[in-house]
Protein backbone atom coordinates (compact mmCIF):
# COMPACT_ATOMS: atom_id res chain seq x y z
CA UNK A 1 -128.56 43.37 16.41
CA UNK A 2 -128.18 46.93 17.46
CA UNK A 3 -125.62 48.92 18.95
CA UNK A 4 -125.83 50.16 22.45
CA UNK A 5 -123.93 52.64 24.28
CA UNK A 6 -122.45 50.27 26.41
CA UNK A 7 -118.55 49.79 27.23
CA UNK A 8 -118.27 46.32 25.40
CA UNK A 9 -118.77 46.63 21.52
CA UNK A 10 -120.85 44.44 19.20
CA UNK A 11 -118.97 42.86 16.46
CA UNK A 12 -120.63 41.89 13.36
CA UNK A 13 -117.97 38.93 11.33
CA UNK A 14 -118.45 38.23 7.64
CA UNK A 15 -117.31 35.23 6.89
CA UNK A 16 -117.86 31.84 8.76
CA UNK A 17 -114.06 30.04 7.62
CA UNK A 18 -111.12 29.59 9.96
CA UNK A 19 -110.24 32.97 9.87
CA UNK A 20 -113.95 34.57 10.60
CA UNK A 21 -114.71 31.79 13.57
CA UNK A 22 -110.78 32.04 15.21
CA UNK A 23 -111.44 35.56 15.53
CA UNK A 24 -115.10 35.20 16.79
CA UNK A 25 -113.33 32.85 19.76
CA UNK A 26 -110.92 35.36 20.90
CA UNK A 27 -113.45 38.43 21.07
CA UNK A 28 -116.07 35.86 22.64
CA UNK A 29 -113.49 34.30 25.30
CA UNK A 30 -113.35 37.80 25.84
CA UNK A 31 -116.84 38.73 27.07
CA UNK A 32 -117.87 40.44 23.96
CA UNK A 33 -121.18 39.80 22.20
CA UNK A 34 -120.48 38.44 18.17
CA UNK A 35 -122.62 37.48 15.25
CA UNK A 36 -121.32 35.52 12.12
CA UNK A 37 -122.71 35.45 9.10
CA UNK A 38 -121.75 32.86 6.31
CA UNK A 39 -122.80 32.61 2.65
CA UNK A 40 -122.47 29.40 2.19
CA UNK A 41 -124.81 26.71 4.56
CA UNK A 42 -121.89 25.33 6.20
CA UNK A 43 -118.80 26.46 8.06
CA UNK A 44 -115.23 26.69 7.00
CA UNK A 45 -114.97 29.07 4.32
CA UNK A 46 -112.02 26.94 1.80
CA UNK A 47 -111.12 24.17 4.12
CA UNK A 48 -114.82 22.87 4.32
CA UNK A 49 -116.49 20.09 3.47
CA UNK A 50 -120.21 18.74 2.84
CA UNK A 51 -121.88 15.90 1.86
CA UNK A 52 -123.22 15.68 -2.02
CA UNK A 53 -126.32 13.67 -3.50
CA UNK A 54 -124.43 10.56 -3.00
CA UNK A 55 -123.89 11.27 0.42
CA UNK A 56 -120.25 10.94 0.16
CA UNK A 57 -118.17 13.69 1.46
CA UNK A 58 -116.36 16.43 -0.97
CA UNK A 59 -113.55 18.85 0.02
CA UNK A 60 -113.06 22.36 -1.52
CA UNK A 61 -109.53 20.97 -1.97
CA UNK A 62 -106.76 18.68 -0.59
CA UNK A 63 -105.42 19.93 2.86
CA UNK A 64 -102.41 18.72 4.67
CA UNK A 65 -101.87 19.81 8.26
CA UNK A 66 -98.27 20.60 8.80
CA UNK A 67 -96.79 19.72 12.01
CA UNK A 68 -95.52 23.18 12.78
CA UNK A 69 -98.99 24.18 12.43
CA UNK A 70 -98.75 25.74 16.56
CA UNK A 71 -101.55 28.17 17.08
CA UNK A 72 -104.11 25.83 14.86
CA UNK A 73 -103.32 23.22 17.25
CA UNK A 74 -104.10 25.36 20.42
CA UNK A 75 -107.37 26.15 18.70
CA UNK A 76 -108.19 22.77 18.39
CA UNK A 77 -107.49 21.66 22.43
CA UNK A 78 -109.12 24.70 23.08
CA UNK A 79 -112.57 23.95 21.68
CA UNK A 80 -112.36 20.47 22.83
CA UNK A 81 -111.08 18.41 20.07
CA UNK A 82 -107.17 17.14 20.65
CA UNK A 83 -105.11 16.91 17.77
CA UNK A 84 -104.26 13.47 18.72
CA UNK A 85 -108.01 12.32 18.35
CA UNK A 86 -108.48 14.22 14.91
CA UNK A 87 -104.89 13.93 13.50
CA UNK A 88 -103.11 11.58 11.93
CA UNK A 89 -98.97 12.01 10.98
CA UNK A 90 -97.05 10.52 8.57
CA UNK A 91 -92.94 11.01 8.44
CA UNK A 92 -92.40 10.71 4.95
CA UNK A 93 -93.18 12.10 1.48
CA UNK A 94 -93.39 10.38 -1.68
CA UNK A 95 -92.39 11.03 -4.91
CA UNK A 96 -93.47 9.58 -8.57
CA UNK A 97 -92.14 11.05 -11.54
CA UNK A 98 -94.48 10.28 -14.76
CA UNK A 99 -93.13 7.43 -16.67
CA UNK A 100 -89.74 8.26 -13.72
CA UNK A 101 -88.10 7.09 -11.12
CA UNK A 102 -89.91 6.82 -7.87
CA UNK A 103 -88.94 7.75 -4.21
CA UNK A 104 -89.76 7.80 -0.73
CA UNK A 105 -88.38 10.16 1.63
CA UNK A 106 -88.39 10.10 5.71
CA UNK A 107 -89.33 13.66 6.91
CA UNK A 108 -88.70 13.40 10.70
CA UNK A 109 -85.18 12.19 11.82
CA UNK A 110 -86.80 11.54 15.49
CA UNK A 111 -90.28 9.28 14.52
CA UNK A 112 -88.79 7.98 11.62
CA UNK A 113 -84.93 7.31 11.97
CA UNK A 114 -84.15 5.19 9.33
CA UNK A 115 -86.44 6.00 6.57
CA UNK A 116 -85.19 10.06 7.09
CA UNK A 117 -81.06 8.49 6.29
CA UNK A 118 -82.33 6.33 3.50
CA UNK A 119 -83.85 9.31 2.22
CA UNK A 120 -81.00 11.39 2.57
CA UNK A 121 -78.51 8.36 1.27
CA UNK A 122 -80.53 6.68 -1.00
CA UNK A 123 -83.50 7.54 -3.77
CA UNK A 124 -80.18 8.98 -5.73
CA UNK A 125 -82.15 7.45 -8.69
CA UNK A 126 -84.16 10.44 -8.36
CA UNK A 127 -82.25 12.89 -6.88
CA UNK A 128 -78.69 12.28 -7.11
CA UNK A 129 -75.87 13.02 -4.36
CA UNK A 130 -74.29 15.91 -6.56
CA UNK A 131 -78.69 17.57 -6.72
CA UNK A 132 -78.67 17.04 -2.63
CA UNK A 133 -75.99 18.70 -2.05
CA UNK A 134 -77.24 21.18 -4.68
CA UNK A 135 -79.97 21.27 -2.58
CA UNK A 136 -78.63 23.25 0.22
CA UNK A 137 -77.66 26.53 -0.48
CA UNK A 138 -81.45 26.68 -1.84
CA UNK A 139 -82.76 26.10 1.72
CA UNK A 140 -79.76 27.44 3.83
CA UNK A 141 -81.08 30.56 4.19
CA UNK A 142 -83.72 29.66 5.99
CA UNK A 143 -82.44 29.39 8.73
CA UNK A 144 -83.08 33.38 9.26
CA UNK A 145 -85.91 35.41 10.65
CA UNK A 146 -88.72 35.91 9.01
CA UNK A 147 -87.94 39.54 8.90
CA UNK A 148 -84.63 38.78 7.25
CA UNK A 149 -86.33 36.84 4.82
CA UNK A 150 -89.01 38.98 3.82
CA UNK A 151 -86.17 41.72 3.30
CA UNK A 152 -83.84 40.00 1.45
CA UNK A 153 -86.03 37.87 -0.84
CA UNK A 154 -89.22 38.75 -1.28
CA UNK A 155 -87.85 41.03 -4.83
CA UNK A 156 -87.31 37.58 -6.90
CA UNK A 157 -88.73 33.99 -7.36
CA UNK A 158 -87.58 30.72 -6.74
CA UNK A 159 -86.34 30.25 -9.53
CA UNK A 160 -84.09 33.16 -9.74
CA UNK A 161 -82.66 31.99 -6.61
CA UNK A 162 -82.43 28.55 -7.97
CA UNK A 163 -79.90 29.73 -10.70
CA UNK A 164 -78.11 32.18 -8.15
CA UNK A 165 -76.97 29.21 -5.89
CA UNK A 166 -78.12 26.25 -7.01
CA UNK A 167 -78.26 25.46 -10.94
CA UNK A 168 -79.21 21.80 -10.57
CA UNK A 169 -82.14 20.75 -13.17
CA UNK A 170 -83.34 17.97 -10.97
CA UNK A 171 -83.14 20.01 -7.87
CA UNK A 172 -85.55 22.72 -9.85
CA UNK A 173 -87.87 19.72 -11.44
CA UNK A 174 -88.31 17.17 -8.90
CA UNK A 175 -88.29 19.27 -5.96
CA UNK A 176 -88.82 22.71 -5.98
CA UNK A 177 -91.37 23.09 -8.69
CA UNK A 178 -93.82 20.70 -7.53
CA UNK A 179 -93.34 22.37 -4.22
CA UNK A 180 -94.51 25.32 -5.20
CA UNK A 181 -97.20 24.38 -7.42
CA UNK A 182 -98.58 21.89 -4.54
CA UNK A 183 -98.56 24.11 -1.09
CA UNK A 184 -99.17 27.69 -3.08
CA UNK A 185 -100.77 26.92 -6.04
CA UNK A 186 -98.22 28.70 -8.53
CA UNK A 187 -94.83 27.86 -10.59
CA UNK A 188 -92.08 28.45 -8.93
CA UNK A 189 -90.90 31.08 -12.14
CA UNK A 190 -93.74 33.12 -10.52
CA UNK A 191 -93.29 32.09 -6.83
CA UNK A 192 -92.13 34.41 -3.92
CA UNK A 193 -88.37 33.10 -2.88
CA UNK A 194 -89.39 34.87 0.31
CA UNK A 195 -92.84 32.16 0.88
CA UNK A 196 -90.51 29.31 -0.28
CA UNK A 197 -87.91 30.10 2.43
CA UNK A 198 -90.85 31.08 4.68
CA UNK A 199 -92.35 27.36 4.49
CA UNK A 200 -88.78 25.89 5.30
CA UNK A 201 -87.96 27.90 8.15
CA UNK A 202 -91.07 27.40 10.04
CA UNK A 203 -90.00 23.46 9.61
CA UNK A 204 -86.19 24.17 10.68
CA UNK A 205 -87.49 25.85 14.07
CA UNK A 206 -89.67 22.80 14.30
CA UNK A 207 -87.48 20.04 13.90
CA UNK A 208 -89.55 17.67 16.02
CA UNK A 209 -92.61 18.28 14.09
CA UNK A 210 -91.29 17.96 10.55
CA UNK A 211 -94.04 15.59 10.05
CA UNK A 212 -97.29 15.94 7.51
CA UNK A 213 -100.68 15.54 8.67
CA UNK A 214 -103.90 14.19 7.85
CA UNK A 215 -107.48 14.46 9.28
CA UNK A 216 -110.05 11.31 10.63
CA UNK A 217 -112.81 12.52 9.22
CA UNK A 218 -114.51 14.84 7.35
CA UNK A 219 -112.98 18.73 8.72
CA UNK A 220 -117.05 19.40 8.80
CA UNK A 221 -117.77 16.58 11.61
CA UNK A 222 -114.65 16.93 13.66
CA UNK A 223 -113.48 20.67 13.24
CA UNK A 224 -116.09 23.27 12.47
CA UNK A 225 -119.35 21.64 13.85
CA UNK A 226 -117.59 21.55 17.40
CA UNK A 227 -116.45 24.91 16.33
CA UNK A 228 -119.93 26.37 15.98
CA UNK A 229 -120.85 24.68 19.28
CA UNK A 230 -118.29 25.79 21.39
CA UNK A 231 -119.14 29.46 19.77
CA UNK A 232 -122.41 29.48 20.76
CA UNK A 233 -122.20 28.28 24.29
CA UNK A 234 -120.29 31.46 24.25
CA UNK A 235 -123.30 33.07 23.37
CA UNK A 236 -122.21 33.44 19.52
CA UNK A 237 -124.79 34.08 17.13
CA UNK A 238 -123.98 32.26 14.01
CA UNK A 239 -126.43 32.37 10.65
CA UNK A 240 -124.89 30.30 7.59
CA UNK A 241 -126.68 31.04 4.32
CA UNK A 242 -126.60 34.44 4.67
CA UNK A 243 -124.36 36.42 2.51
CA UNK A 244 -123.16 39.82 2.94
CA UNK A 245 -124.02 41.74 0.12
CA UNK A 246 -122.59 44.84 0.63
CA UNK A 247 -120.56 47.35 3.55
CA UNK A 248 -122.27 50.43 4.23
CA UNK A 249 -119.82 53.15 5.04
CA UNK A 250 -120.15 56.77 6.20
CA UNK A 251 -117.83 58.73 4.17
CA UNK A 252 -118.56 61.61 7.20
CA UNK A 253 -117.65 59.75 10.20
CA UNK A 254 -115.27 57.87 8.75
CA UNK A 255 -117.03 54.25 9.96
CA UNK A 256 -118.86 51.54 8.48
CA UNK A 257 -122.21 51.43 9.51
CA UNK A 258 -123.74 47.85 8.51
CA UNK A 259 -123.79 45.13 6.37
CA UNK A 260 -125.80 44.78 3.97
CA UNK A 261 -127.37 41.33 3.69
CA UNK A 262 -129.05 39.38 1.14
CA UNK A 263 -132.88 39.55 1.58
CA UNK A 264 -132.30 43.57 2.43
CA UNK A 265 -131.63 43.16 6.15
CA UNK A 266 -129.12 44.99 7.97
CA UNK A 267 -126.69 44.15 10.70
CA UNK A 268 -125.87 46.80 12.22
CA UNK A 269 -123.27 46.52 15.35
CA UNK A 270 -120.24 48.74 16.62
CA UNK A 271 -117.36 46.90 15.03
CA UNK A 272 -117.30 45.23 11.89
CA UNK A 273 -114.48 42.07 10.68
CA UNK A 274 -114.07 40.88 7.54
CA UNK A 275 -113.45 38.08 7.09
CA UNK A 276 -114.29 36.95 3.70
CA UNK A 277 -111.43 36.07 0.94
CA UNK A 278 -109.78 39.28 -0.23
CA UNK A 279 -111.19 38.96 -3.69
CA UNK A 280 -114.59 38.90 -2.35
CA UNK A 281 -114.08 41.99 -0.15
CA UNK A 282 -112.60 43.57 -3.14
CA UNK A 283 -115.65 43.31 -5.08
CA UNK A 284 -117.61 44.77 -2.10
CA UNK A 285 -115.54 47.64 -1.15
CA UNK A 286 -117.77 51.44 -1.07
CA UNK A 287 -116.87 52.87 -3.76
CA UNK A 288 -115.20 55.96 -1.13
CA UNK A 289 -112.86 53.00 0.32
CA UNK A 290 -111.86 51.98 -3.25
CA UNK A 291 -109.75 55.62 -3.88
CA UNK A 292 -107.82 55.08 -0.50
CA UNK A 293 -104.14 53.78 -0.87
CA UNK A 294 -104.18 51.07 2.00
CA UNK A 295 -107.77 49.51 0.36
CA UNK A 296 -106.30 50.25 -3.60
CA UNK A 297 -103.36 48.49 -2.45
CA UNK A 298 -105.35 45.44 -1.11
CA UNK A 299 -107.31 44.97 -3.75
CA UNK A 300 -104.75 44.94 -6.55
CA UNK A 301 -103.46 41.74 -4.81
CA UNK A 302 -102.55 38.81 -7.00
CA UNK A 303 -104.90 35.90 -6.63
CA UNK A 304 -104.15 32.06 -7.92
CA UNK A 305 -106.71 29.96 -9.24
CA UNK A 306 -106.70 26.36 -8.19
CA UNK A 307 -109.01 22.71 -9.04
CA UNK A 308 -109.65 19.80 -7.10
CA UNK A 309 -110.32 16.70 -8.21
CA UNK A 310 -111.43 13.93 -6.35
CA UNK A 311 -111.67 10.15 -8.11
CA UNK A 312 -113.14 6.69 -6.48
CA UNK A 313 -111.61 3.69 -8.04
CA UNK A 314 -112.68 0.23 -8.59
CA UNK A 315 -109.38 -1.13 -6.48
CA UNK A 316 -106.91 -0.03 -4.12
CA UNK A 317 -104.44 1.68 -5.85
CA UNK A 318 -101.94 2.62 -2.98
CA UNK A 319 -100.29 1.27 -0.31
CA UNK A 320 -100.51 4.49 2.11
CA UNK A 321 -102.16 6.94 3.25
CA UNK A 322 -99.31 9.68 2.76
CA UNK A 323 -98.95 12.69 0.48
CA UNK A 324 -97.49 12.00 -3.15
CA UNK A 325 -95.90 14.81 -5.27
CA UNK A 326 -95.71 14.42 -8.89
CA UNK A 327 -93.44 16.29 -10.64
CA UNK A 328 -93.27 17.48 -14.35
CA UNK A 329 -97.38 17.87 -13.80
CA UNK A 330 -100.17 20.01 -13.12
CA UNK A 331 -100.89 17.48 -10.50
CA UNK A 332 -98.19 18.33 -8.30
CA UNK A 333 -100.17 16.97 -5.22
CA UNK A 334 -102.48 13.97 -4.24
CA UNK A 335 -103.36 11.25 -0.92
CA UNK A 336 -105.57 8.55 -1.13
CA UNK A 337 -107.92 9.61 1.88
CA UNK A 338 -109.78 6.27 1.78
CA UNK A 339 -107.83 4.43 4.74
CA UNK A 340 -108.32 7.42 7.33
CA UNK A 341 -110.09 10.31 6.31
CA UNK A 342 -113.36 8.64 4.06
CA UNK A 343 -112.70 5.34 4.64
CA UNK A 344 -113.99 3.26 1.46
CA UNK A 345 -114.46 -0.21 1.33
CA UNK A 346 -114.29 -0.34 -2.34
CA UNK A 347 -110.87 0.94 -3.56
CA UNK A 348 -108.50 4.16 -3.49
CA UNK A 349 -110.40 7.56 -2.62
CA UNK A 350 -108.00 9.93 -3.93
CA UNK A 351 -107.67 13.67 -3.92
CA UNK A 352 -105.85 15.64 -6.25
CA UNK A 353 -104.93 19.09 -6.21
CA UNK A 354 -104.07 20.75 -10.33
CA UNK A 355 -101.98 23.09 -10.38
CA UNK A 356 -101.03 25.67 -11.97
CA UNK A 357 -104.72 25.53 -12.94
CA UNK A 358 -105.36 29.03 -14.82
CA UNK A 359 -104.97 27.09 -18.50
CA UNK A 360 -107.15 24.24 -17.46
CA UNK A 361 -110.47 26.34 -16.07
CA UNK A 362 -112.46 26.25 -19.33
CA UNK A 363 -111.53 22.48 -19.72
CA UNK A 364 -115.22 20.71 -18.81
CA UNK A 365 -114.75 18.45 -15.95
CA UNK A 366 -114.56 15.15 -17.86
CA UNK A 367 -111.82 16.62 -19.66
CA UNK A 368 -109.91 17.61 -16.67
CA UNK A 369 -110.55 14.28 -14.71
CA UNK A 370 -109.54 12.65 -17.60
CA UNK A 371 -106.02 14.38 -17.70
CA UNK A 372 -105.51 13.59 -14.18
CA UNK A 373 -106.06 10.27 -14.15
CA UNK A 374 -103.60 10.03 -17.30
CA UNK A 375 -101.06 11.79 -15.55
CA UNK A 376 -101.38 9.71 -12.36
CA UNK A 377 -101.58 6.52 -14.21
CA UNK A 378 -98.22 7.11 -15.88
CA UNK A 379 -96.76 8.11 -11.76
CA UNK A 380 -98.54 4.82 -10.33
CA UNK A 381 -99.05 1.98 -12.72
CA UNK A 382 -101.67 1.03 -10.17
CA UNK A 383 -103.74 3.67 -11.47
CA UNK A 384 -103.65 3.27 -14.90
CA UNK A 385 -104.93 -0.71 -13.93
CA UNK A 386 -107.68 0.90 -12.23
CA UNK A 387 -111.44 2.05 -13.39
CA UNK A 388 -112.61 5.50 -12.44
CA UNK A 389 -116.20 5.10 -10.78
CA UNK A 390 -116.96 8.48 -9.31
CA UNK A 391 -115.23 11.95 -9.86
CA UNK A 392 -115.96 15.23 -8.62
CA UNK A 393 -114.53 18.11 -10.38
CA UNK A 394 -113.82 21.47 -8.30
CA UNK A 395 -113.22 24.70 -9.92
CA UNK A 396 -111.73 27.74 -7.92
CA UNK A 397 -111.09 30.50 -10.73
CA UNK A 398 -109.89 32.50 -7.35
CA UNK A 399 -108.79 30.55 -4.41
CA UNK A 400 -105.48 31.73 -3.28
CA UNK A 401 -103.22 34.65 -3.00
CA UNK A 402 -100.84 34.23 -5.72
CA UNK A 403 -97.03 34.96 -3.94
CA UNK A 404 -95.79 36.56 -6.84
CA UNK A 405 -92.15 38.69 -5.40
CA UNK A 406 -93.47 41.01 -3.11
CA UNK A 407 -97.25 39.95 -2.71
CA UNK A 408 -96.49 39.02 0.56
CA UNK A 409 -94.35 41.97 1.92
CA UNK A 410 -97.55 44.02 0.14
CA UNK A 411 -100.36 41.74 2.31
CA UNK A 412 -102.39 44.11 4.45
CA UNK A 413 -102.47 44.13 8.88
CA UNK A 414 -105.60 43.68 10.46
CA UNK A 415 -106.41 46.90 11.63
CA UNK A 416 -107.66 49.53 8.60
CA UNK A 417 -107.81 53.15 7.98
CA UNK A 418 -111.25 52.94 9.57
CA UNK A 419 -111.22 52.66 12.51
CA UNK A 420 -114.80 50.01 13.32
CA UNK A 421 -113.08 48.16 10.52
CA UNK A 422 -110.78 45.03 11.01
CA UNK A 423 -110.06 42.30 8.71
CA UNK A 424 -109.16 38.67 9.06
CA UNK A 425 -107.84 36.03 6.84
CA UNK A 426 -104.32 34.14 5.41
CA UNK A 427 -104.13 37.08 3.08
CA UNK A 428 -103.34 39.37 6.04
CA UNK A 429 -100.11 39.64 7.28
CA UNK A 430 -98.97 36.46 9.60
CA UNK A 431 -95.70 34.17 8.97
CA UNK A 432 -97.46 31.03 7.56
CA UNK A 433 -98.84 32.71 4.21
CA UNK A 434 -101.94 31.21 2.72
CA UNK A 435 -102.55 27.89 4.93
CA UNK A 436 -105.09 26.79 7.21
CA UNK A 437 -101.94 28.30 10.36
CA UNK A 438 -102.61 31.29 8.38
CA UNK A 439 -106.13 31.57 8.36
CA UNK A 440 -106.24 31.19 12.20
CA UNK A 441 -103.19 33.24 13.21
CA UNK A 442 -105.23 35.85 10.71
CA UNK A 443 -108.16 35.10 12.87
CA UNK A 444 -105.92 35.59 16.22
CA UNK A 445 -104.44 38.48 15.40
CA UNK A 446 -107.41 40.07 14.53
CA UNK A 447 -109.26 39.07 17.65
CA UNK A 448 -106.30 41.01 19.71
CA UNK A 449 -106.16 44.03 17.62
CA UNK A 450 -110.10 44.79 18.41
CA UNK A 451 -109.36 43.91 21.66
CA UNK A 452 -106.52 46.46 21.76
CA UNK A 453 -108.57 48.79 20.14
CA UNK A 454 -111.17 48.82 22.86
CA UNK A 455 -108.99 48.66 25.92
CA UNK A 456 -109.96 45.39 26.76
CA UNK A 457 -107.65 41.99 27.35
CA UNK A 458 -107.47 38.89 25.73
CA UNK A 459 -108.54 35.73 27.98
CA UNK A 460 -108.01 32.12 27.77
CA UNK A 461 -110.77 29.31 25.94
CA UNK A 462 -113.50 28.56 28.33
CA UNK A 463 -113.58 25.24 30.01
């Protein structure tokens, strides 16, 4: 691909996830002429999945699909695939301490009436009436802008805040520290109070969707193969297995001018997006890049590691398909997927996310499935009756940026110093922090500052 001289730009993307292909839609809808290039052989960066020697499916790791999730679900009606074909909700969220009290509470007031005020009345087994009401000045806040959020609280964890207004142990235990640990991948003693609030805003302004989602099927088959499709009818050039190894830059212009690929091609095009995790555009940075403030500042961003762990048993060992939290773990998260998602005749299919996981990446993968199932088997007795068959073991040593107070106040916008150079991704700045709504709102915003940047206006999907 060369560049022309032309009034519409070429854009070369890096990075084939939600981020990289959201942003390929916008400039595309747009009129103007793409190519993608992924390093991996399929599509969707962290939230994909592929089929291994077995031929069952494996995820990079356990995603949920919150119902506030807005501009994720316009992408999906927009390349054809409804959210009520691919989605399924649930409107409540269980809990199961290890060798503790259990409990079950309803999420959505409107779809599920009377398991939300049993919730709210009853489980005081496991969090008592004295911890709920403990619970609100932790999430009162919330109820302010994002702005005022990021302002006022992005200079101390969740746990400081915790002892500033709340003070309840079971409050801090069974609720806020598997929270953290599950949707961000970090304690809360290191977690942003700023993300926390974040997370329970975006559900406050959402009332009616206050519901957790999951997918039918693999996100390979019903997201990001349609994806591709409806890319390329927009005359997107897409090559997966191709990995950028390098930026060229022009310290005299100021511009990038290629990538570098593996094999020693070159793309070469008029605008460039990454859209590759931040850690891996870190490493690739020119060196001239490296010494400038906005690009220094990037790459000193924290990053969280994370595993997944994904276990077949012998028997069924839950009655839902919902999301359990586990507190007092490193397996603050996990969903047996085998009713909806993989169905499997045989027993449970479940998928685990471990977390904090920076202790546990030298374990070898027996030893870490092991430890999971231990933990889960003292949560569900069901478990510990049942007989592991298959386990895959997923290591991420960097998979997530870590919200450590002021991370995300410190995230970068899409548009850089240089100025053929644009970036995508949930570690650029966007209200729904590292999350599959982040990835695309990354991808969106993106899309619209190129498009701002060359004069030209954003259109609507193609029907």
């Amino acid at each position: 691909m060369q560049p022309d001289n032309r009034s519409i730009p070429r854009v070369a993307i890096a990075g084939g996830g939600l981020a990289g292909l959201t942003c390929a839609k916008v400039l595309a809808d747009a009129g103007l002429p793409v190519t993608l290039v992924e390093a991996f052989p399929m599509l969707g960066g962290r939230a994909s999945t592929f089929r291994d020697q077995d031929g069952d499916w494996i995820e990079q790791g356990l995603h949920l699909f919150h119902g506030g999730y807005s501009e994720f679900r316009r992408l999906l009606a927009d390349i054809g695939r409804p959210p009520r074909e691919i989605l399924y909700f649930t409107d409540f969220l269980r809990f199961e301490a290890p060798d503790g009290p259990r409990a079950t509470f309803g999420t959505n007031p409107l779809f599920s009436p009377l398991r939300t005020l049993r919730g709210v009345f009853g489980n005081n087994d496991y969090l008592g009436p004295l911890a709920k009401l403990a619970l609100l000045p932790m999430v009162a806040p919330a109820a302010l802008p994002m702005a005022t959020l990021q302002r006022r609280f992005d200079d101390r964890t969740v746990t400081e805040l915790w002892r500033q207004v709340s003070g309840s142990s079971q409050v801090l235990e069974r609720v806020l520290r598997p929270f953290c640990r599950a949707i961000q991948f970090t304690d809360a003693d290191q977690f942003s109070a700023y993300d926390f609030l974040g997370w329970v805003h975006q559900t406050l302004i959402r009332p009616l969707r206050a519901r957790l989602g999951g997918y039918n099927g693999s996100r390979d088959e019903i997201i990001f193969r349609p994806f591709a499709e409806y890319l390329q009818r927009g005359g997107v050039e897409i090559r997966t297995g191709v990995e950028v190894r390098e930026i060229g830059y022009d310290a005299e212009k100021r511009r990038i001018n290629g990538f570098g690929l593996a094999g020693g091609e070159r793309l070469v095009a008029d605008l460039y997006v990454v859209a590759l995790p931040q850690w891996i555009f870190a490493d690739k940075l020119p060196a001239a890049l490296r010494e400038l403030p906005f690009f220094a500042e990037l790459a000193a961003l924290p990053v969280a590691p994370a595993i997944s762990v994904q276990l077949w048993f012998d028997r069924v060992v839950t009655d839902h398909d919902g999301y359990v939290m586990v507190p007092y773990s490193h397996t603050p998260v996990y969903q047996d997927q085998a009713r909806r998602t993989y169905p499997y005749a045989k027993g449970s299919r479940i998928s685990v996310i471990v977390s904090p996981a920076d202790e546990m990446l030298d374990w070898d993968d027996d030893a870490i499935a092991l430890h999971v199932t231990s933990v889960l088997g003292r949560a569900n007795p069901k478990i510990a009756a049942a007989a592991v068959r298959k386990r895959v073991v997923i290591k991420h040593p960097r998979h997530l940026i870590r919200p450590l107070p002021g991370a995300m106040s410190r995230r970068p916008g899409q548009a850089t110093p240089i100025g053929n150079l644009f970036l995508a991704g949930d570690w650029t700045q966007q209200d729904f922090f590292g999350s599959q709504e982040g990835a695309v709102r990354g991808g969106n915003a993106c899309g619209r500052a190129i498009l701002r940047s060359t004069g030209l206006a954003a259109t609507g999907p193609r029907r």
